[in-house]
N, C-alpha and C. Protein backbone atom coordinates (compact mmCIF):
# COMPACT_ATOMS: atom_id res chain seq x y z
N UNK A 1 0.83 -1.18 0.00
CA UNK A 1 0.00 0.00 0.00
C UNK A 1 0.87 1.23 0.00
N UNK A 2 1.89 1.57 0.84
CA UNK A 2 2.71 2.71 0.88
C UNK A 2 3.29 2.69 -0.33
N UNK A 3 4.05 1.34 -0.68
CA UNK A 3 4.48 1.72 -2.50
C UNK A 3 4.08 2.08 -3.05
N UNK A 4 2.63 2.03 -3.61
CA UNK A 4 1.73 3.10 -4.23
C UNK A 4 1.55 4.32 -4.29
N UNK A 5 1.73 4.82 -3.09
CA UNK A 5 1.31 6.07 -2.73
C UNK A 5 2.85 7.12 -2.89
N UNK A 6 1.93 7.98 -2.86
CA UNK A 6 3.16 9.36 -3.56
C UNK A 6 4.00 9.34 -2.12
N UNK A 7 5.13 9.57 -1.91
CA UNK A 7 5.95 9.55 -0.42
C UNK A 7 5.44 10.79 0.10
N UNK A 8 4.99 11.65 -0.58
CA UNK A 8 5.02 13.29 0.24
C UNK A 8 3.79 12.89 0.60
N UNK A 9 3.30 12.13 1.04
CA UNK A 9 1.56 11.93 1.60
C UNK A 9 2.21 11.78 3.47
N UNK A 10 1.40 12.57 4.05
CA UNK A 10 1.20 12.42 5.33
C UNK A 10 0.84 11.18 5.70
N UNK A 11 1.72 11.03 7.48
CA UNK A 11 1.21 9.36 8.37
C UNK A 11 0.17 9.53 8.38
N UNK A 12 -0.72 10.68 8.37
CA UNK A 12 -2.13 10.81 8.73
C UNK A 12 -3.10 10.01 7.40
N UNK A 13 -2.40 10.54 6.22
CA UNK A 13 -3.45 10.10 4.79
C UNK A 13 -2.70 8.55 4.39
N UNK A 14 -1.75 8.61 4.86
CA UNK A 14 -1.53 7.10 4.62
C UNK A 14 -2.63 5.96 5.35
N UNK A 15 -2.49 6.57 6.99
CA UNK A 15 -3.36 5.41 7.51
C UNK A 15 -4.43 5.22 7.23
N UNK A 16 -5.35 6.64 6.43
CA UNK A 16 -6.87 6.70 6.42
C UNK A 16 -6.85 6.17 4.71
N UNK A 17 -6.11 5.82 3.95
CA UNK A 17 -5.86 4.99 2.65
C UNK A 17 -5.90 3.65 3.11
N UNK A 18 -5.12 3.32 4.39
CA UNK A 18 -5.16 2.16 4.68
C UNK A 18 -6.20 1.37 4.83
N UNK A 19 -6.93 2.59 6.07
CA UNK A 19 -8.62 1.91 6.54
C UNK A 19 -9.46 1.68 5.17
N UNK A 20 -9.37 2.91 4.15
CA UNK A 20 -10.05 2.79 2.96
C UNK A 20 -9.73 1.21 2.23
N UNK A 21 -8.58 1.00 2.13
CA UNK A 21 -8.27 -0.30 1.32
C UNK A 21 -8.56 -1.39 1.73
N UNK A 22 -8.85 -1.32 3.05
CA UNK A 22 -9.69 -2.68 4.45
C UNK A 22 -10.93 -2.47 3.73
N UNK A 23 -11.60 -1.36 4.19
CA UNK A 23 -13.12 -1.32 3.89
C UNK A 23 -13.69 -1.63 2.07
N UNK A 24 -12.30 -1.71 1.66
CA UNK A 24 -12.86 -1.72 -0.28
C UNK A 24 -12.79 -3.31 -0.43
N UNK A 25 -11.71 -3.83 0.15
CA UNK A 25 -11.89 -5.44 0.41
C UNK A 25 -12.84 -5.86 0.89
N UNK A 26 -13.71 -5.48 2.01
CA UNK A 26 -14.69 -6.05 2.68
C UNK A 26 -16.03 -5.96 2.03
N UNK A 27 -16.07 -4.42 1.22
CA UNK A 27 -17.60 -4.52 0.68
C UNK A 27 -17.31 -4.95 -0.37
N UNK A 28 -15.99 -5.32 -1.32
CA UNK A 28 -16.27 -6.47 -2.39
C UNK A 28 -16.57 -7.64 -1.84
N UNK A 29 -16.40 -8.14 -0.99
CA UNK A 29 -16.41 -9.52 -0.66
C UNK A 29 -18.18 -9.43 -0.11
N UNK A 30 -18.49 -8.48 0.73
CA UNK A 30 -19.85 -8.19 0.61
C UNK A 30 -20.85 -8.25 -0.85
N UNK A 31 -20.48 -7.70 -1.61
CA UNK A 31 -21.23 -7.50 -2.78
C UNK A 31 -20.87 -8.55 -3.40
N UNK A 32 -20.33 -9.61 -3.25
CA UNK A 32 -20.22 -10.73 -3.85
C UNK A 32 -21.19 -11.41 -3.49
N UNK A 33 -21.27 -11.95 -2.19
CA UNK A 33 -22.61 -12.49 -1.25
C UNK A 33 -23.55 -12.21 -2.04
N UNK A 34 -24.19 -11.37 -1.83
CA UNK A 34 -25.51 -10.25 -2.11
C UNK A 34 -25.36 -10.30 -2.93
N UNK A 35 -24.88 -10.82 -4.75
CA UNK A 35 -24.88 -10.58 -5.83
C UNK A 35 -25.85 -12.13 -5.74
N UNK A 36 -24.97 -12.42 -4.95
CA UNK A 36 -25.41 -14.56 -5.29
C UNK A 36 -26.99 -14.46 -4.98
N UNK A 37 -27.60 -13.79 -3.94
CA UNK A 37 -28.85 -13.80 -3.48
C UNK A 37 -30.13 -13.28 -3.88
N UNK A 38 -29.38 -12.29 -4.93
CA UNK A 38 -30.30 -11.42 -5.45
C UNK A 38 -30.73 -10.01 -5.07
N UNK A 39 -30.53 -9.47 -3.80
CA UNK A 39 -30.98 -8.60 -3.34
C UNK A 39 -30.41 -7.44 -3.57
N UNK A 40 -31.56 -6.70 -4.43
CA UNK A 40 -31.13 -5.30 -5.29
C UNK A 40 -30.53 -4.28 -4.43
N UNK A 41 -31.50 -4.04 -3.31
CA UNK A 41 -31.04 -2.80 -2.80
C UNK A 41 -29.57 -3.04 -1.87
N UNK A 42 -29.84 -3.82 -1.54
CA UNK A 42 -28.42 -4.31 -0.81
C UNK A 42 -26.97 -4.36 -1.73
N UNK A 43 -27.07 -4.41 -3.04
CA UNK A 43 -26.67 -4.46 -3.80
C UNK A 43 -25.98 -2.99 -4.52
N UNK A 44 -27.09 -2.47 -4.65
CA UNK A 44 -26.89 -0.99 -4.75
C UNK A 44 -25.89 -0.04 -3.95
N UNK A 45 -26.49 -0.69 -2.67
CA UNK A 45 -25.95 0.06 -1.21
C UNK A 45 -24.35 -0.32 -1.28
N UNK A 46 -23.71 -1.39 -1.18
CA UNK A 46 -22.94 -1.93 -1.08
C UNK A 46 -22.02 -1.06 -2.71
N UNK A 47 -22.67 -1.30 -3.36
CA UNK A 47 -21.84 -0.28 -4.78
C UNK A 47 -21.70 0.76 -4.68
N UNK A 48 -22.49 1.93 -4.10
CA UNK A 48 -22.65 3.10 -3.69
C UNK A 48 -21.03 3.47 -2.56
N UNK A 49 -20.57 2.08 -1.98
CA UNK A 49 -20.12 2.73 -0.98
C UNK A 49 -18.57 2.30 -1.56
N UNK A 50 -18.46 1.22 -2.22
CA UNK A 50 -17.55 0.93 -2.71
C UNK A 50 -17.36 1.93 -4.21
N UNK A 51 -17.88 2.90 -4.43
CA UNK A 51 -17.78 3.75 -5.49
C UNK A 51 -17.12 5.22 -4.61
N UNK A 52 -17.75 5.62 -3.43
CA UNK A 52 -17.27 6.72 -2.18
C UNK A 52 -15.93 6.36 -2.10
N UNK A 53 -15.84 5.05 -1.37
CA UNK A 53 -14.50 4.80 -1.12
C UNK A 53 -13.41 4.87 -2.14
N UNK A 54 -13.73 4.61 -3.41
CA UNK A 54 -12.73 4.77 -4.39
C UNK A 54 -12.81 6.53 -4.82
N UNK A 55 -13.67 6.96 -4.64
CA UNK A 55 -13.65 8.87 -4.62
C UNK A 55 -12.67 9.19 -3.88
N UNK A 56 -13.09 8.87 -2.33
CA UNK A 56 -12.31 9.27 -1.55
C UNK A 56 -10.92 8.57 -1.63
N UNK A 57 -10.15 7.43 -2.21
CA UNK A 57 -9.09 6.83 -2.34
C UNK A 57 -8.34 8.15 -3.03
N UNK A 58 -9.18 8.33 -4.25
CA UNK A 58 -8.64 9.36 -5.34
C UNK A 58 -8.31 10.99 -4.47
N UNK A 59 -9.14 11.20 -4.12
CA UNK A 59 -9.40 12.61 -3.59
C UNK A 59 -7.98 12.81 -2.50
N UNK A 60 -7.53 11.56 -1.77
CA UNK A 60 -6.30 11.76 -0.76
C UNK A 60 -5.04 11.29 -1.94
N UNK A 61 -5.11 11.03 -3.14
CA UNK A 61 -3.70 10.82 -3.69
C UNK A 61 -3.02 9.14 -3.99
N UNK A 62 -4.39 8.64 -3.80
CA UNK A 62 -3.99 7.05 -4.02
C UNK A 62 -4.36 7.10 -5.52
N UNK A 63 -2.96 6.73 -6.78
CA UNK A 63 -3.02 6.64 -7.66
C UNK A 63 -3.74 5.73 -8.13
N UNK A 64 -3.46 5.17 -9.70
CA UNK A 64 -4.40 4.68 -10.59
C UNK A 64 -4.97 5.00 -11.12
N UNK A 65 -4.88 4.00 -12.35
CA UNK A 65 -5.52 4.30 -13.64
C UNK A 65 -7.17 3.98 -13.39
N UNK A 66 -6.99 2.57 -12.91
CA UNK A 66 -8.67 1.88 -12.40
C UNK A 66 -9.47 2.79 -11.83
N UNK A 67 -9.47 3.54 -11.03
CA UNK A 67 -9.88 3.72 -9.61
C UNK A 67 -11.19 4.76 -9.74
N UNK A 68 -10.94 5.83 -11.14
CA UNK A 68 -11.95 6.83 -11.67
C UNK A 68 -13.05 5.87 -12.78
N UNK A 69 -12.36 4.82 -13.45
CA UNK A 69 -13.23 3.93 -14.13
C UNK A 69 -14.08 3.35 -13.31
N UNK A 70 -13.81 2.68 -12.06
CA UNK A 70 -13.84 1.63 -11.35
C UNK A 70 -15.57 2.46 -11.07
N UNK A 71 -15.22 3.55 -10.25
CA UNK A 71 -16.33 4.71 -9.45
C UNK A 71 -17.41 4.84 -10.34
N UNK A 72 -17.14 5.31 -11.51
CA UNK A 72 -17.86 5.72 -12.52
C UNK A 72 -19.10 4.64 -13.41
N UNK A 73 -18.03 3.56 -13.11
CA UNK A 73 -18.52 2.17 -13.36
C UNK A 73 -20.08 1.71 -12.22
N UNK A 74 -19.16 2.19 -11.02
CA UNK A 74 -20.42 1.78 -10.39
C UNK A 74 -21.50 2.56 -9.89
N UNK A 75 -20.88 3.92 -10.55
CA UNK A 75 -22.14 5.01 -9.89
C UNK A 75 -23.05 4.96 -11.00
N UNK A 76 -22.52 4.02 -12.20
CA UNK A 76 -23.01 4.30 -13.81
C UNK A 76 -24.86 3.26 -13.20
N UNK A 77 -24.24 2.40 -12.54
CA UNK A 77 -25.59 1.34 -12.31
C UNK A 77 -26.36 2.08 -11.57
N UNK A 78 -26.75 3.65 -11.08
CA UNK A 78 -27.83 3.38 -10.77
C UNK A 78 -28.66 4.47 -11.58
C-alpha cells in the first residue's frame, strides 16, 4: 500500500488509505454475497459505498488508472 502512494503523503493520509483499502476489500467480498442472493437494494448500497471509497481513495492521492473507471462504473448502475 505505501508503494503506491506518492511519499510526500502524510502518516495521517496514509493510515486513512489504509482503513479505505480494508473497507474496499470487505464490501467487495460483501457485494459478492448479495450478488449470489439477489438482493437489489443491498446491492446498490454496497456499490454506492464501494464507489465513495474509491472517490475518496482518489481525492487523498492514491493513484491509478482503475480507480476513476472503477467509481464511474459503479455510480453508472444506478
Amino acid at each position: 500500500m505505501v508503494g503506491e502512494t506518492h511519499p510526500s503523503l502524510s502518516p495521517s493520509v496514509l493510515e486513512i488509505l489504509g482503513l479505505l483499502q480494508n473497507a474496499e476489500k470487505l464490501f467487495w467480498s460483501d457485494l459478492a454475497l448479495i450478488a449470489r442472493r439477489g438482493h437489489v437494494f443491498q446491492v446498490r448500497e454496497a456499490a454506492l459505498s464501494l464507489a465513495l471509497i474509491r472517490t475518496f481513495q482518489g481525492s487523498l492521492g492514491k493513484g491509478g488508472v482503475d480507480g476513476p473507471v472503477i467509481a464511474s462504473r459503479l455510480l453508472g448502475m444506478f
